[in-house]
PDB file of N, CA and C in Angstrom:
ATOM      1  N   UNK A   1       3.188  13.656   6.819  1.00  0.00           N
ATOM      2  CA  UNK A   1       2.951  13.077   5.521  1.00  0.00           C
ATOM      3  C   UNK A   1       3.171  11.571   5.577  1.00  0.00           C
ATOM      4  N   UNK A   2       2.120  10.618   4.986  1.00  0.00           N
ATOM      5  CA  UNK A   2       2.425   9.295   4.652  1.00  0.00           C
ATOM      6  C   UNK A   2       3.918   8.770   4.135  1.00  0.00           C
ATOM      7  N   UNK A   3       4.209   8.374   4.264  1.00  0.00           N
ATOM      8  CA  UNK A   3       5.514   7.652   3.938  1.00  0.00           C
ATOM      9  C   UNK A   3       5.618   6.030   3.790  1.00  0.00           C
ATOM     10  N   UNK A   4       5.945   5.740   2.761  1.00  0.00           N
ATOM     11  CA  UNK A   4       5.906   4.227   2.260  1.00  0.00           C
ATOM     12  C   UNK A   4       7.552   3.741   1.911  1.00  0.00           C
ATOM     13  N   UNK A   5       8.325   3.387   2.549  1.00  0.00           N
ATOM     14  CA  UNK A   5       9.647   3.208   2.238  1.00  0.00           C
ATOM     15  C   UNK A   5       9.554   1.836   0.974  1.00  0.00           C
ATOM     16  N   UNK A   6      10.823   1.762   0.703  1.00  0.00           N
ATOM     17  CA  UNK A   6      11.387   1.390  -0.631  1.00  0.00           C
ATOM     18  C   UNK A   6      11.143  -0.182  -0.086  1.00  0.00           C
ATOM     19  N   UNK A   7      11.369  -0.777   0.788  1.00  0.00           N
ATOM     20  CA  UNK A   7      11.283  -2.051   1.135  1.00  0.00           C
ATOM     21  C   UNK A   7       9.610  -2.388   1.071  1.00  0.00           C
ATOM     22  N   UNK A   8       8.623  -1.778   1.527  1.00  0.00           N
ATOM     23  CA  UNK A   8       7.249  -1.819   1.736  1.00  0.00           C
ATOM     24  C   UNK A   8       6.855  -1.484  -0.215  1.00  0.00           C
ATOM     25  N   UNK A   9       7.656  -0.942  -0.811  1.00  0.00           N
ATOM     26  CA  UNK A   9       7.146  -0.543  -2.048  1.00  0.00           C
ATOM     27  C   UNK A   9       7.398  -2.035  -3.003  1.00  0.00           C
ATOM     28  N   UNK A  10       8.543  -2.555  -3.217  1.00  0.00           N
ATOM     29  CA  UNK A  10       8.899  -3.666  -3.757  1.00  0.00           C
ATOM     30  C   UNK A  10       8.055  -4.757  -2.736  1.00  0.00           C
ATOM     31  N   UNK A  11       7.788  -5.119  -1.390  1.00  0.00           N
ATOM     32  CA  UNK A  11       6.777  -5.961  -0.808  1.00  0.00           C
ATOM     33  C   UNK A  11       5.441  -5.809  -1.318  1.00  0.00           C
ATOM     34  N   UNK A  12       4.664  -4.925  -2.452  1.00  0.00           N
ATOM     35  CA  UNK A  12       3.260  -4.294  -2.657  1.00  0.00           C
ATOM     36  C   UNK A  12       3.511  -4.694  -4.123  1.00  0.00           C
ATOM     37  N   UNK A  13       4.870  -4.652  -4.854  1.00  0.00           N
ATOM     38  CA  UNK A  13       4.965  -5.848  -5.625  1.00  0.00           C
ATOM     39  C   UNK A  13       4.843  -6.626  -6.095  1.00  0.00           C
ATOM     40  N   UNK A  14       5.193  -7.362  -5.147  1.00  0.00           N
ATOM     41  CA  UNK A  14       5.157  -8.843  -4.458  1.00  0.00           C
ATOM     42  C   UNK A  14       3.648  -9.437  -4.709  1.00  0.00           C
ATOM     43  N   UNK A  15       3.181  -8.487  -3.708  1.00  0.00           N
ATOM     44  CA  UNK A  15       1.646  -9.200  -3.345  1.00  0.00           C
ATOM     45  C   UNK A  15       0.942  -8.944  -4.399  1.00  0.00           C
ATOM     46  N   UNK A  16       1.072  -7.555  -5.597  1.00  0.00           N
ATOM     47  CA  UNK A  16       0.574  -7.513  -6.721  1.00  0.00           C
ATOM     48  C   UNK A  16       0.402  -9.120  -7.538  1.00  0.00           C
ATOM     49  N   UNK A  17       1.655  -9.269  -8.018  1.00  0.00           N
ATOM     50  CA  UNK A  17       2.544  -9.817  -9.134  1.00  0.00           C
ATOM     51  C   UNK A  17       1.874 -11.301  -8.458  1.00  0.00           C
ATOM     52  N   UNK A  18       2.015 -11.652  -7.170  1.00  0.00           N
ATOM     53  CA  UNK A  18       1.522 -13.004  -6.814  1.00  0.00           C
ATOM     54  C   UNK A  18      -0.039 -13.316  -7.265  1.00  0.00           C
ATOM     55  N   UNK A  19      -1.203 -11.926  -6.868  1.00  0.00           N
ATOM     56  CA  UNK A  19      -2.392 -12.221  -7.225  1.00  0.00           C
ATOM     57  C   UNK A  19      -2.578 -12.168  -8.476  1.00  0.00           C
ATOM     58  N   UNK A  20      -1.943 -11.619  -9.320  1.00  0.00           N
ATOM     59  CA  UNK A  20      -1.766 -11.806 -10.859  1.00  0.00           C
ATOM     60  C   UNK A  20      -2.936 -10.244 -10.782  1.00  0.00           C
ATOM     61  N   UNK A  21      -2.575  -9.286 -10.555  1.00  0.00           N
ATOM     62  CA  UNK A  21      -3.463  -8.222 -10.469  1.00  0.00           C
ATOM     63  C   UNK A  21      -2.930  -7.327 -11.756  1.00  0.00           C
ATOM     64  N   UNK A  22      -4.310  -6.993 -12.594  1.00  0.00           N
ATOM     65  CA  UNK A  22      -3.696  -6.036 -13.614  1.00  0.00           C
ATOM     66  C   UNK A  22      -2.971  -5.087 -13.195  1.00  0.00           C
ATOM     67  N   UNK A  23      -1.948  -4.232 -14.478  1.00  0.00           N
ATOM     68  CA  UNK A  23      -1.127  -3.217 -14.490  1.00  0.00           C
ATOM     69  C   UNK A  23      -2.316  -1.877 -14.169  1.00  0.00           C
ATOM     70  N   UNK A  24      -3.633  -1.777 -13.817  1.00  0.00           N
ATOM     71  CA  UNK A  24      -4.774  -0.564 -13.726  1.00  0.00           C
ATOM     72  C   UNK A  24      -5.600  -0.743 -11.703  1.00  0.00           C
ATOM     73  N   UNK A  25      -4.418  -1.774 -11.735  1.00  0.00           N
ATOM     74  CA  UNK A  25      -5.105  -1.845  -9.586  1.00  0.00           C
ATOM     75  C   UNK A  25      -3.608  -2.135  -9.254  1.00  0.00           C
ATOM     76  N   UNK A  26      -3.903  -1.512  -7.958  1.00  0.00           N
ATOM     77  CA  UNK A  26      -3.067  -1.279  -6.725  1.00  0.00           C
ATOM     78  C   UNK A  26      -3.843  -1.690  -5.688  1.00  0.00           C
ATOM     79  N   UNK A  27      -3.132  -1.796  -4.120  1.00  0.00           N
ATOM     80  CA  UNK A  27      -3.414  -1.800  -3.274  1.00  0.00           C
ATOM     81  C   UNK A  27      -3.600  -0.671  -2.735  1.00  0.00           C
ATOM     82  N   UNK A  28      -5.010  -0.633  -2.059  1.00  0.00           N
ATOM     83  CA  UNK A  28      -6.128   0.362  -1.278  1.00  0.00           C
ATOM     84  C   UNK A  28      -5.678   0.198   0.232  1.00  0.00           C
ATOM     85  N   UNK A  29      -5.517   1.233   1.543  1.00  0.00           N
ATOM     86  CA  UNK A  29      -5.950   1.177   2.548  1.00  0.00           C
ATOM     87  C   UNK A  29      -7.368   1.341   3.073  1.00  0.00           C
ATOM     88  N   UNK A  30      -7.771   0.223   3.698  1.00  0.00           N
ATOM     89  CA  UNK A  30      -9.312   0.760   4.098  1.00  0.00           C
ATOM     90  C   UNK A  30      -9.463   0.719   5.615  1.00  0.00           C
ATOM     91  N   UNK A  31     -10.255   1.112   5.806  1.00  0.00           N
ATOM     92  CA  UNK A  31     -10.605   1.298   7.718  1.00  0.00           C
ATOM     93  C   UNK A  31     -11.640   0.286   7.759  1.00  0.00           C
ATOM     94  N   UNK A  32     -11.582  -0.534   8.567  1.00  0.00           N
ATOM     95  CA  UNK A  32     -12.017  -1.386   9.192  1.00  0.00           C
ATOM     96  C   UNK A  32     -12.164  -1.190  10.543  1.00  0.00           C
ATOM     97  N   UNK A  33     -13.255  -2.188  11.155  1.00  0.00           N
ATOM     98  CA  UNK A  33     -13.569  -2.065  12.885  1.00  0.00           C
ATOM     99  C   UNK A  33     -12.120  -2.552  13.700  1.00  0.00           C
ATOM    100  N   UNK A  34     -11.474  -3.073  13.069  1.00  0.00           N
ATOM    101  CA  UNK A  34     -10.253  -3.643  13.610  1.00  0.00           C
ATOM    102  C   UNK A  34      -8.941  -3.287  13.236  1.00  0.00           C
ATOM    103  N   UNK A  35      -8.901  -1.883  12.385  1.00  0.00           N
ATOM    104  CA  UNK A  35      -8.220  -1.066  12.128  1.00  0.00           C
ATOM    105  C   UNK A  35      -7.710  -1.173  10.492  1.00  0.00           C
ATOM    106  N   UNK A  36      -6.263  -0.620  10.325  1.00  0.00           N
ATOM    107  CA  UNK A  36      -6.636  -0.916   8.511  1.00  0.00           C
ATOM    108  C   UNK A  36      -6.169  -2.192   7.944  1.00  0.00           C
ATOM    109  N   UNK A  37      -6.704  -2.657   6.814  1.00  0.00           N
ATOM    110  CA  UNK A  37      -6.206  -3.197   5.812  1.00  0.00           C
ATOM    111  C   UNK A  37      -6.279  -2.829   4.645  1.00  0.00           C
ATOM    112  N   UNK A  38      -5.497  -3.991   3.501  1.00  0.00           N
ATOM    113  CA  UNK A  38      -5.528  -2.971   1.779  1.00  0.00           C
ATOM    114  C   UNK A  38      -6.231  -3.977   1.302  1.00  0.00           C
ATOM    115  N   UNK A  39      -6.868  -4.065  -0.092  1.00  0.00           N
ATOM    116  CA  UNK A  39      -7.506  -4.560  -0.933  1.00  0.00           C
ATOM    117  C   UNK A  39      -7.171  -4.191  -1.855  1.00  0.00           C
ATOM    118  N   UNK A  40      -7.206  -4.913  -3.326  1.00  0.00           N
ATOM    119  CA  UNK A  40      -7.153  -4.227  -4.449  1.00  0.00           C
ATOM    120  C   UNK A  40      -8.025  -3.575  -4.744  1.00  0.00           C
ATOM    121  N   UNK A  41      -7.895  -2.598  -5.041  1.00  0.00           N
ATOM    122  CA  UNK A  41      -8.795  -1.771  -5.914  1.00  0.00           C
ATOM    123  C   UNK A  41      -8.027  -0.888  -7.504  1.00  0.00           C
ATOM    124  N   UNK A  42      -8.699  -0.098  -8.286  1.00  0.00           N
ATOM    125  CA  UNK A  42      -8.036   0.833  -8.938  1.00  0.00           C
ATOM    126  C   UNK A  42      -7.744   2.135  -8.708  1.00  0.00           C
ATOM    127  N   UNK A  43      -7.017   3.031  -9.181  1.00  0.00           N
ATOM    128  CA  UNK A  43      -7.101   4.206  -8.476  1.00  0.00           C
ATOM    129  C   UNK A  43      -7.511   4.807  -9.221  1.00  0.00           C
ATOM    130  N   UNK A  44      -8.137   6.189  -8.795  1.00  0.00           N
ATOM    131  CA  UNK A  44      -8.838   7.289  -8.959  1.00  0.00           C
ATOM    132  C   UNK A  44      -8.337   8.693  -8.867  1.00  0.00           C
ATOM    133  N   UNK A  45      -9.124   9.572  -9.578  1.00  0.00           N
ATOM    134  CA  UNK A  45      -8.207  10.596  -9.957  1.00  0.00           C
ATOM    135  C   UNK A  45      -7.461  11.411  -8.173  1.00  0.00           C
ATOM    136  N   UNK A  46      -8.079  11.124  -7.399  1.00  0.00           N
ATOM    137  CA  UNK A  46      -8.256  12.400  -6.331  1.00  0.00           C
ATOM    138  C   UNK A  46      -7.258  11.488  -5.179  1.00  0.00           C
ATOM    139  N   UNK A  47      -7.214   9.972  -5.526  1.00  0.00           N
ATOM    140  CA  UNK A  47      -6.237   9.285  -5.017  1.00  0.00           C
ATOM    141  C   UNK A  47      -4.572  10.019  -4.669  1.00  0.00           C
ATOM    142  N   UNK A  48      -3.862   9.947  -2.906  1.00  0.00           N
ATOM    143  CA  UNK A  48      -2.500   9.690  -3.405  1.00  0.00           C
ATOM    144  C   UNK A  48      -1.819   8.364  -3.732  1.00  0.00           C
ATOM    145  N   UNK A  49      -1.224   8.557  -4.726  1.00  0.00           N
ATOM    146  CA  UNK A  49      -0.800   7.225  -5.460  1.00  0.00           C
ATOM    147  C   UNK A  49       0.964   6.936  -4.925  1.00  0.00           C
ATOM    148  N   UNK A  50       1.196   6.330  -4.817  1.00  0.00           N
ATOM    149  CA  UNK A  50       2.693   5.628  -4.786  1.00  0.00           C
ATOM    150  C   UNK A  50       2.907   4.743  -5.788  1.00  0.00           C
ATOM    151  N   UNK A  51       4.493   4.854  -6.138  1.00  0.00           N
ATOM    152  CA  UNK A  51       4.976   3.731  -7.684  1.00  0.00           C
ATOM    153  C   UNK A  51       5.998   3.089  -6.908  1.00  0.00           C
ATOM    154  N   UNK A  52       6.526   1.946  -7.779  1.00  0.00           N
ATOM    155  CA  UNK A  52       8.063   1.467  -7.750  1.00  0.00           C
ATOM    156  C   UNK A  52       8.055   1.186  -9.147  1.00  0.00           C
ATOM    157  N   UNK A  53       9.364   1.708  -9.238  1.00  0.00           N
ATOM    158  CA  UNK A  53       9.887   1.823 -11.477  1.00  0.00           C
ATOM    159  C   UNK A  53       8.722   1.954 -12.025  1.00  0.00           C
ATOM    160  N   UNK A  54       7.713   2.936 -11.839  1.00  0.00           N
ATOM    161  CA  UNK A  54       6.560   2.804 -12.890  1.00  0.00           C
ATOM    162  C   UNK A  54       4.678   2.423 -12.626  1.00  0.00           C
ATOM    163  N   UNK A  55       5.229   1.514 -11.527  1.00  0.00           N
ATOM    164  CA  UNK A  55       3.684   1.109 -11.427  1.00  0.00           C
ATOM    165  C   UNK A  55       2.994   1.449  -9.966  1.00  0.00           C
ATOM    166  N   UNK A  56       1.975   1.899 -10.108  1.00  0.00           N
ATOM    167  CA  UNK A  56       1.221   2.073  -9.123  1.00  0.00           C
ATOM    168  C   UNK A  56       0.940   1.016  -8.014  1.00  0.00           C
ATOM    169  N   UNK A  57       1.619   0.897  -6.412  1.00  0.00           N
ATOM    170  CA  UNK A  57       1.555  -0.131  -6.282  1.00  0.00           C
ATOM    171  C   UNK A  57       0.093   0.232  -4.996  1.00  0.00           C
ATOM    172  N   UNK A  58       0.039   1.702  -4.425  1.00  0.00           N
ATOM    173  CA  UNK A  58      -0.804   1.959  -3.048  1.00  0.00           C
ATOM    174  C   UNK A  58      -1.631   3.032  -3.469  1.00  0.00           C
ATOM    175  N   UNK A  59      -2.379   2.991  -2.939  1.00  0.00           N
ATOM    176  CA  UNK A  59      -3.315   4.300  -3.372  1.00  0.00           C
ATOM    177  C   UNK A  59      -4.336   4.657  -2.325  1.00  0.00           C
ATOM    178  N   UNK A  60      -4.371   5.680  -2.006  1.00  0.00           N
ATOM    179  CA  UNK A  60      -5.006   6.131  -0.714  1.00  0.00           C
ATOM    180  C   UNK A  60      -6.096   7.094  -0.610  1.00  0.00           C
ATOM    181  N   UNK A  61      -7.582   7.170  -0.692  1.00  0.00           N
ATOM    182  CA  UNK A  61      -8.438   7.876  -0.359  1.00  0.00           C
ATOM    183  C   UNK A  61      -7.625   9.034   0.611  1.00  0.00           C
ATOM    184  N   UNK A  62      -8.354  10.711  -0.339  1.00  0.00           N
ATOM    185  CA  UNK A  62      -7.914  11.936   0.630  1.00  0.00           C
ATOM    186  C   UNK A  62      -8.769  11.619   2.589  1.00  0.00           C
ATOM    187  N   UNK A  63      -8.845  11.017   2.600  1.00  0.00           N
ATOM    188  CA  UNK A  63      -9.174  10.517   4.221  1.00  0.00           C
ATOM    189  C   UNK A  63      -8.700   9.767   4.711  1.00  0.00           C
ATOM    190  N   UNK A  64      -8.317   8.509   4.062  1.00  0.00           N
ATOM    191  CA  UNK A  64      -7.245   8.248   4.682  1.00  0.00           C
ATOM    192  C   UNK A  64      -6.017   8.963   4.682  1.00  0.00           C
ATOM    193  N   UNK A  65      -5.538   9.276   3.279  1.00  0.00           N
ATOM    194  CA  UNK A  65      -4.897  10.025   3.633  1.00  0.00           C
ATOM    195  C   UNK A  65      -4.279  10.759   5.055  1.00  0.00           C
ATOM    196  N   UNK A  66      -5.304  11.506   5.411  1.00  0.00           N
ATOM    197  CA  UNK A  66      -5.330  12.375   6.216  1.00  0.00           C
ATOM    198  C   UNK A  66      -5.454  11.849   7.704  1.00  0.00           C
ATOM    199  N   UNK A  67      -5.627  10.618   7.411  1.00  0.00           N
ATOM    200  CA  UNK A  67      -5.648   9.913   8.721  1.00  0.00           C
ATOM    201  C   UNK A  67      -4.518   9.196   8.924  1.00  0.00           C
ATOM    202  N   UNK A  68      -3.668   8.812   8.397  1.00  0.00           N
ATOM    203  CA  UNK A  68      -2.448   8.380   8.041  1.00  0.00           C
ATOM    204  C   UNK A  68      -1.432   9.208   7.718  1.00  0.00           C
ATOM    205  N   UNK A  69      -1.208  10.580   7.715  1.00  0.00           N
ATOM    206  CA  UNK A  69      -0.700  11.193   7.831  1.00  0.00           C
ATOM    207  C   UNK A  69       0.730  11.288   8.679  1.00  0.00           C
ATOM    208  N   UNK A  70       0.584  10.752   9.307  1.00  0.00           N
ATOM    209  CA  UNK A  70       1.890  10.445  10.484  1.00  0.00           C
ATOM    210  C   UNK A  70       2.607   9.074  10.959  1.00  0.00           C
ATOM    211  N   UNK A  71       2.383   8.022   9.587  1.00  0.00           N
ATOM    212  CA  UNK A  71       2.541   6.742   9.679  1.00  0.00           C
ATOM    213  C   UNK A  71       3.631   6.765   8.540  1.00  0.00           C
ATOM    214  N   UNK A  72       4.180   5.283   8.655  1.00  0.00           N
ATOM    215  CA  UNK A  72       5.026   4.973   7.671  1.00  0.00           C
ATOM    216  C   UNK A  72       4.702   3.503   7.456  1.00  0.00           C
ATOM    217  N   UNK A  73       4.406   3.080   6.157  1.00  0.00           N
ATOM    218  CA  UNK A  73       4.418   1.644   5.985  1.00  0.00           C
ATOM    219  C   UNK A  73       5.815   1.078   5.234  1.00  0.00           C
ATOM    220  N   UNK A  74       6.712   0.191   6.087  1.00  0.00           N
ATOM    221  CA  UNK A  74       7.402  -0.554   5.783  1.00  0.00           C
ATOM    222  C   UNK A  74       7.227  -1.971   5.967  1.00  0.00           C
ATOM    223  N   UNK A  75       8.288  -2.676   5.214  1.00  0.00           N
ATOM    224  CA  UNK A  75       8.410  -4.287   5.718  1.00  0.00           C
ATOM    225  C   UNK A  75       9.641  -4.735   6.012  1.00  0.00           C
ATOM    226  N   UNK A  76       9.215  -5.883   6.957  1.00  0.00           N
ATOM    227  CA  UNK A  76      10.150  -6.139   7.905  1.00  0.00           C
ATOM    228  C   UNK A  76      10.005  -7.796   7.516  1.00  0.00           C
ATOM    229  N   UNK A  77      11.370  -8.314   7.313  1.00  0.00           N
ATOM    230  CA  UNK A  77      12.100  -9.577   7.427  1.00  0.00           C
ATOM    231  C   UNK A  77      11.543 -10.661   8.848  1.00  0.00           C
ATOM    232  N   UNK A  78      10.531 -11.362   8.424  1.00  0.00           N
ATOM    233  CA  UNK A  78      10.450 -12.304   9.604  1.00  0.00           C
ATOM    234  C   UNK A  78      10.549 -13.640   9.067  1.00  0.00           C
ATOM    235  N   UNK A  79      10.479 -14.824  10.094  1.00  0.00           N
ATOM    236  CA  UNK A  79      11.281 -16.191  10.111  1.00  0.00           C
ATOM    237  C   UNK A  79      10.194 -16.701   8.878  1.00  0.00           C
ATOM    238  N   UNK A  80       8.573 -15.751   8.584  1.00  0.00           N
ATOM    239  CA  UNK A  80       8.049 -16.518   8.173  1.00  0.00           C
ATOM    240  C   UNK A  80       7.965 -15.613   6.058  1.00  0.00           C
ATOM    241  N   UNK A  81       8.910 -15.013   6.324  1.00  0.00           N
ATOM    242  CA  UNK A  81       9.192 -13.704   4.944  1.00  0.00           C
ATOM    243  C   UNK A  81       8.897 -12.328   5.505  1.00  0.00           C
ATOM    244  N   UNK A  82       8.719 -11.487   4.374  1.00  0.00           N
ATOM    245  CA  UNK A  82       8.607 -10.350   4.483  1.00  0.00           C
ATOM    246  C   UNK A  82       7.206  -9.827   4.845  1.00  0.00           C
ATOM    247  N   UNK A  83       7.327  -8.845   5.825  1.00  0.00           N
ATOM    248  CA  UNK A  83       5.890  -8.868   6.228  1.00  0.00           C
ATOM    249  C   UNK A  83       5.569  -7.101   6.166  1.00  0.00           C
ATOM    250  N   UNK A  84       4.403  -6.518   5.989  1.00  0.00           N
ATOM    251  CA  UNK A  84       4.201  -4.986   5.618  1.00  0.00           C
ATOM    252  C   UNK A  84       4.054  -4.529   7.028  1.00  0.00           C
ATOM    253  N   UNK A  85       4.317  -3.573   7.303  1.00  0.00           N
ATOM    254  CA  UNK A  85       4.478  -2.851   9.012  1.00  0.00           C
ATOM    255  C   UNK A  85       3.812  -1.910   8.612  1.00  0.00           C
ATOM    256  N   UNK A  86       2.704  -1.089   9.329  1.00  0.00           N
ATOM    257  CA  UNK A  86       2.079   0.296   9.278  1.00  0.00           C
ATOM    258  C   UNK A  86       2.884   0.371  10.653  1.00  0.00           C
ATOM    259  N   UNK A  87       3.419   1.511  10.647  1.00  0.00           N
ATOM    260  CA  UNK A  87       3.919   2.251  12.161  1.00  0.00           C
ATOM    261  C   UNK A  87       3.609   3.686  12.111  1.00  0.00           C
TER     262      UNK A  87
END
């Protein structure tokens, strides 16, 4: 199962609250040729969704999903801030 720890949840936050993104989008994983990244998007009913206190911060197509299945996204403290880790 996906797993998004509490540090990666308040970092999705972050990057919300900075782009000034409505309270109705979250951040998307998408597959790319160079593996994943997120985008905003909104979520959808068939989405799994993740919160912190309330708000939707990740939201994941049942394929990714399922492709991600055995990952964990956290963030990790570097010289240059906090940075999001897929592992």
């Amino acid at each position: 199962m996906f797993l998004v720890t509490e540090a990666a949840r308040i970092r999705l936050v972050e990057k919300l609250a900075r782009t000034r993104a409505g309270d109705n989008v979250a951040m998307r994983f998408v597959r790319r040729r160079q593996g994943w990244s997120l985008r905003h998007d909104a979520p959808v009913s068939n989405d799994l969704a993740f919160a912190h206190e309330g708000r939707t911060v990740l939201v994941l197509d049942p394929q990714a999903a399922q492709r991600l299945a055995d990952r964990t996204l956290d963030a990790q403290e570097t010289p240059a801030g906090s940075r999001l880790r897929l592992r």
